[in-house]
Protein backbone atom coordinates (compact mmCIF):
# COMPACT_ATOMS: atom_id res chain seq x y z
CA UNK A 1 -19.07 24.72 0.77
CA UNK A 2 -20.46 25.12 -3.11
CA UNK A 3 -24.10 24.85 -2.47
CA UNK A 4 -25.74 21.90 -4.98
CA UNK A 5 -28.01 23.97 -7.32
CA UNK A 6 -30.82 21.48 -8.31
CA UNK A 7 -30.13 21.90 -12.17
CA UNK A 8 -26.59 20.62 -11.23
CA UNK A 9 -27.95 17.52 -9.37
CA UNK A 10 -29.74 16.13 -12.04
CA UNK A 11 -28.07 16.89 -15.71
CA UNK A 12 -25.37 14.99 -17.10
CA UNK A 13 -22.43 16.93 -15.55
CA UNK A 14 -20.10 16.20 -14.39
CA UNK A 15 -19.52 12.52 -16.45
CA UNK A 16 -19.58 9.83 -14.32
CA UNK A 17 -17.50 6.34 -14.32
CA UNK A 18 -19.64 3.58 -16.21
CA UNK A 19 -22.49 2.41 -14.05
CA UNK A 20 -25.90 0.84 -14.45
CA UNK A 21 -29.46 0.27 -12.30
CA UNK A 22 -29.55 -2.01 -9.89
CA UNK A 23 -25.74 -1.90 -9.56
CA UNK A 24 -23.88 -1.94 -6.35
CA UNK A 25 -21.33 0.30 -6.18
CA UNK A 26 -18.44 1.00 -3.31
CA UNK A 27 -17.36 4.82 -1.95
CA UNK A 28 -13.75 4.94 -1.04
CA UNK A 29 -13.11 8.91 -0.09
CA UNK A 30 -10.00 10.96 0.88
CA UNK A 31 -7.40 12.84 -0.14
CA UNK A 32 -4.92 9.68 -1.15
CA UNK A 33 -1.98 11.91 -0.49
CA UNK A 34 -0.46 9.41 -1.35
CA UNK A 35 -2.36 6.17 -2.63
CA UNK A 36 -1.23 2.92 -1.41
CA UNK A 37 -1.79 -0.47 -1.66
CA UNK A 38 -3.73 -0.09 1.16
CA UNK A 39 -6.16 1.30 -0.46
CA UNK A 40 -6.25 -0.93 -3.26
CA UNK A 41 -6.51 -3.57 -0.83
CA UNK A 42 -9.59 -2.58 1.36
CA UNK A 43 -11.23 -2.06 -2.15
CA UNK A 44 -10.74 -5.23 -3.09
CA UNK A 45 -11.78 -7.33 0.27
CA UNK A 46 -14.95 -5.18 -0.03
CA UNK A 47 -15.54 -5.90 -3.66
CA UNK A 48 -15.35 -9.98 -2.61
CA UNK A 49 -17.17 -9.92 0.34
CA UNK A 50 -19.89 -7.22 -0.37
CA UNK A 51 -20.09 -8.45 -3.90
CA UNK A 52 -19.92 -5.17 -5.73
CA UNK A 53 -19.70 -4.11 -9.10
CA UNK A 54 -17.61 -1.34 -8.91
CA UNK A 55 -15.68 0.64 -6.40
CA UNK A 56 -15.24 4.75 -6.94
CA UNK A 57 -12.23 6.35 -5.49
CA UNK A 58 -13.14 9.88 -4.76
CA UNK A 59 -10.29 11.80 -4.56
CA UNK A 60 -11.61 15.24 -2.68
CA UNK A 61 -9.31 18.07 -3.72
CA UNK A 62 -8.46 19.17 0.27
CA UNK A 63 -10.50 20.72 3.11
CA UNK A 64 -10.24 24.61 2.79
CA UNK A 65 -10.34 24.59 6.68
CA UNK A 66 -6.99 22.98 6.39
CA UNK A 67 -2.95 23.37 5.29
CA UNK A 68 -2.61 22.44 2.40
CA UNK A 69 1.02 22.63 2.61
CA UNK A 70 1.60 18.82 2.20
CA UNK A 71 -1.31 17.98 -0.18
CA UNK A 72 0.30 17.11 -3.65
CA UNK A 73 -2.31 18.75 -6.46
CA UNK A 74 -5.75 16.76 -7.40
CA UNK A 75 -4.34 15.69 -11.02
CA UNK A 76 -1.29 14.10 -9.65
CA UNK A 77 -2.86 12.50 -7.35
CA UNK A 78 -5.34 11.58 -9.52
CA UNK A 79 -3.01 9.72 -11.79
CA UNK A 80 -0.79 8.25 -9.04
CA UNK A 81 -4.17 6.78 -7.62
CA UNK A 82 -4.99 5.12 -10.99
CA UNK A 83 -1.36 3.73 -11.45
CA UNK A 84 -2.18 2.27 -7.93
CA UNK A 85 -5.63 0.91 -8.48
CA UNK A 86 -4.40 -1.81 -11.22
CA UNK A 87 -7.61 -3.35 -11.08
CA UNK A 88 -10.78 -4.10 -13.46
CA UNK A 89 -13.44 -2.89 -10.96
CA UNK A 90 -11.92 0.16 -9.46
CA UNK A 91 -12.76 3.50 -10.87
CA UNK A 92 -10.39 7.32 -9.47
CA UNK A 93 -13.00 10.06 -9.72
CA UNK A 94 -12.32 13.53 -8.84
CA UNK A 95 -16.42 14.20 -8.30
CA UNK A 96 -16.43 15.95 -5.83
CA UNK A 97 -13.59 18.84 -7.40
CA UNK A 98 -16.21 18.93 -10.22
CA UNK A 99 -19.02 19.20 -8.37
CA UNK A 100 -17.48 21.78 -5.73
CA UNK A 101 -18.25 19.45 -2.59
CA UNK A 102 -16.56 19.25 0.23
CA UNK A 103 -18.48 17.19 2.80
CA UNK A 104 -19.44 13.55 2.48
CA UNK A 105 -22.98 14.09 3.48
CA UNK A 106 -23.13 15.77 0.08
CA UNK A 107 -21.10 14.03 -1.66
CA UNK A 108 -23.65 11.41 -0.88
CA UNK A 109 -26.88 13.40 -1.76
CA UNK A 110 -25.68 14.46 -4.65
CA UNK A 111 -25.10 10.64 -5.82
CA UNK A 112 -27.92 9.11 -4.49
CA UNK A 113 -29.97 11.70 -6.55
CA UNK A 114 -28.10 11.28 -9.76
CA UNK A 115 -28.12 7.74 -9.75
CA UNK A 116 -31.18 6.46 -7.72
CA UNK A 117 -31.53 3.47 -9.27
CA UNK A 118 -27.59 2.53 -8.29
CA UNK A 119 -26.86 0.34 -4.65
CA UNK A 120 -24.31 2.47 -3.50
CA UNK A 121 -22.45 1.41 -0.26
CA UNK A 122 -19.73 3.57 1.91
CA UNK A 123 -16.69 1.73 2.75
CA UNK A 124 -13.93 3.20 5.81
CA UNK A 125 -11.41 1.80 7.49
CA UNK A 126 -12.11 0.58 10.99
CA UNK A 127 -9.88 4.16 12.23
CA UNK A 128 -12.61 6.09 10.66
CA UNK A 129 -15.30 4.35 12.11
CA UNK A 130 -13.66 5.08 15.57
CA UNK A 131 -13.93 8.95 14.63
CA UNK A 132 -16.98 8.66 12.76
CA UNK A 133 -18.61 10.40 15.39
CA UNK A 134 -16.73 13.85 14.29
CA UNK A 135 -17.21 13.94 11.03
CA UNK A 136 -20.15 16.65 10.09
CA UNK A 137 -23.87 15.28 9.52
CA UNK A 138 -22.39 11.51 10.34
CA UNK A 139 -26.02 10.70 11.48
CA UNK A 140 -26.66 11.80 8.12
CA UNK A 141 -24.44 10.13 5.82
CA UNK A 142 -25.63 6.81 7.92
CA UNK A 143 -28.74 6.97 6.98
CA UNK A 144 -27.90 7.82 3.06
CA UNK A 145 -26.25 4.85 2.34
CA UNK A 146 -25.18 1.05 3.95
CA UNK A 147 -21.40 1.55 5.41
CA UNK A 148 -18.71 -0.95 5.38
CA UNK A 149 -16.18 -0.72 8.12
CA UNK A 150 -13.01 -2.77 7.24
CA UNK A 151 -10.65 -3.66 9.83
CA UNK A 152 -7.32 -2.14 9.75
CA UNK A 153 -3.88 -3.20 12.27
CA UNK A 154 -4.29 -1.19 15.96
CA UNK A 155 -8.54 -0.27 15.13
CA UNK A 156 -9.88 -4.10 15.66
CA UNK A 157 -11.32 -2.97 18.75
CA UNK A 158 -11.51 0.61 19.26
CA UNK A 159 -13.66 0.86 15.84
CA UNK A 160 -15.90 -1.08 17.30
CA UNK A 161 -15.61 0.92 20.98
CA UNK A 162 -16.69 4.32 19.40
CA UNK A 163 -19.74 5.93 20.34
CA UNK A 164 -20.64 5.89 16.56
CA UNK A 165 -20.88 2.33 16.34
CA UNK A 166 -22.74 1.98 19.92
CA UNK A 167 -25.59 4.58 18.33
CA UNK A 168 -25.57 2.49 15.67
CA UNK A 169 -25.16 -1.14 16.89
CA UNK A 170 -29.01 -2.45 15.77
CA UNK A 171 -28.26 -1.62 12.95
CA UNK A 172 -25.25 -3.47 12.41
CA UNK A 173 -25.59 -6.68 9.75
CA UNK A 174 -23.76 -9.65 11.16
CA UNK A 175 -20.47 -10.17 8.76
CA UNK A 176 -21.57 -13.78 7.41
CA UNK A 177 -24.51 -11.44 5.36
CA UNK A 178 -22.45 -8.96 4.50
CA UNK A 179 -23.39 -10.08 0.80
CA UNK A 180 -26.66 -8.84 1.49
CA UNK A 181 -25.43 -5.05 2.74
CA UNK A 182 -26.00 -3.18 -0.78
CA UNK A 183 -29.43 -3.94 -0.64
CA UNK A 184 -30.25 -3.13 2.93
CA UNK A 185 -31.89 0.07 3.75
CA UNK A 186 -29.60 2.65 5.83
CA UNK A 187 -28.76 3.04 8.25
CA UNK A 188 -27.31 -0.75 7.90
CA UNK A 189 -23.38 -1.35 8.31
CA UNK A 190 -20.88 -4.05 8.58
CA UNK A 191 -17.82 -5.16 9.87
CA UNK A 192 -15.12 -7.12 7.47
CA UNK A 193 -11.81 -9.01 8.95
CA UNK A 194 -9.73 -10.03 6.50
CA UNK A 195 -6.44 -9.34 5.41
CA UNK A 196 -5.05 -5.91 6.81
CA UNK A 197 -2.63 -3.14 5.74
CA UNK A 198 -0.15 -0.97 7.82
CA UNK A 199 -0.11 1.49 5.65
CA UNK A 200 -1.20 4.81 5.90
CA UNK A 201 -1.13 8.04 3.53
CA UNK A 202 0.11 9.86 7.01
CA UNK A 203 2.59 7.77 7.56
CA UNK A 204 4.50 6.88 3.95
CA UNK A 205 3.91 11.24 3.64
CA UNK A 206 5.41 12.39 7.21
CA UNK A 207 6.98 8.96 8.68
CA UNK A 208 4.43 9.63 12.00
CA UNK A 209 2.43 7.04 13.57
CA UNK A 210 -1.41 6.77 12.50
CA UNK A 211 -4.09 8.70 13.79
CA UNK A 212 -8.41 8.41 14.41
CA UNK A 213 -8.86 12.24 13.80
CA UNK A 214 -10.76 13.32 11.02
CA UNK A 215 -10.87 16.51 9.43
CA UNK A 216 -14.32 18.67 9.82
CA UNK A 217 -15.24 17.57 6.40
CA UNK A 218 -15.33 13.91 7.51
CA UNK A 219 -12.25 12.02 6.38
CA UNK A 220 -9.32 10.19 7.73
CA UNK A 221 -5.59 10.37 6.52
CA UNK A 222 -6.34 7.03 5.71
C-alpha cells in the first residue's frame, strides 16, 4: 500500500464530491464489479433512516493481492456505477485510485483528516458485518467512524452471530435511534431492516451463490 504522505492528507487533492461542516455523510466501498440496484438500494434505506446528506460510492480500483482477471477497469465501472446511482444524494468517487489506498482503515484516516468537520458514517451489508472480523485493522476502522450494518436476504442472523458484532455489541445503538448514529462517537453501529436485495456483484458477474469472505483489504463482493 501507497503510504499517505502528510502534504497529501491535507491539500486540496484529490477534488472531492461537494460537502460541507457538520454534514453527515455515508461510505459505500467495493469494487462494484458490477453495480446494482442493490447498491443503490442500501444507499438509499441508509440515507432515510440515518438521515444523511450524502452517500460516497468509493469505487477501489482492485486488491493487488488478488486476480484481477474478472475486474472490469475503474473508469467503466465508474460510469456504469453513476448510470446506476440515479439519485440526487449519491456521489461515485474513485478516491481511493487517486489517493493510492488500498485498505479501508486508510481510506478512513485519510477522510476523517481532510474533512474533520464532516459526520461521516460507514455503511455494509449485513454479509460484511459477518466477516468484518477479517478485514485488516477492523478494530480500527470501528473506532474511526459510526458503522451501519444493513440487512441483506440469508445474513439476518449470522451478521449479527459474528464475533465482530459480539466485540462490539455495547456499542451497538438500538435501530429506533439510528437517526442519532452520525453524531455518535465510534465505535457506535447499527442495525437497519428494511427492504432487502438479492443481488450481488458475485453473482450477476459469475452466476455463483453469495459469499461472507472478504478480501485482505477489507471488502465484500457485495
Amino acid at each position: 500500500m501507497t503510504s499517505l504522505h502528510p502534504a497529501r492528507l491535507h491539500s486540496v487533492w484529490p477534488a472531492l464530491p461537494a460537502h460541507g461542516p457538520g454534514q453527515r455523510i455515508g461510505l459505500l466501498g467495493g469494487s462494484f464489479n458490477p453495480p446494482h440496484a442493490g447498491h443503490r438500494l442500501l444507499s438509499e434505506i441508509a440515507i432515510r433512516r440515518l438521515r444523511l446528506d450524502w452517500v460516497w460510492w468509493l469505487v477501489t480500483p482492485g486488491n493487488p493481492l488478488k486476480d484481477r482477471a474478472d475486474l472490469e477497469p475503474l473508469a467503466a465501472r465508474i460510469a456504469r456505477a453513476r448510470a446506476v446511482a440515479r439519485h440526487p444524494r449519491i456521489r461515485v468517487t474513485a478516491i481511493e485510485a487517486d489517493v493510492g489506498i488500498s485498505r479501508t482503515r486508510d481510506t478512513l484516516r485519510f477522510l476523517t483528516r481532510r474533512c474533520p468537520a464532516v459526520r461521516f458514517v460507514w455503511l455494509m451489508g449485513a454479509d460484511n458485518m459477518a466477516g468484518f472480523h477479517r478485514w485488516h485493522a477492523w478494530r480500527d476502522i470501528a473506532a474511526t467512524v459510526p458503522i451501519a450494518v444493513i440487512d441483506r436476504p440469508g445474513y439476518t442472523l449470522s451478521g449479527m452471530a459474528g464475533p465482530a458484532a459480539a466485540a462490539l455489541s455495547r456499542h451497538r445503538f438500538d435501530e429506533a435511534d439510528a437517526a442519532c448514529l452520525a453524531d455518535a462517537p465510534p465505535p457506535a453501529w447499527v442495525f437497519l431492516h428494511g427492504p432487502r436485495s438479492p443481488l450481488s456483484s458475485t453473482i450477476l458477474r459469475t452466476g455463483a451463490g453469495g459469499s461472507d469472505r472478504s478480501g485482505p483489504n477489507g471488502r465484500s463482493p457485495y
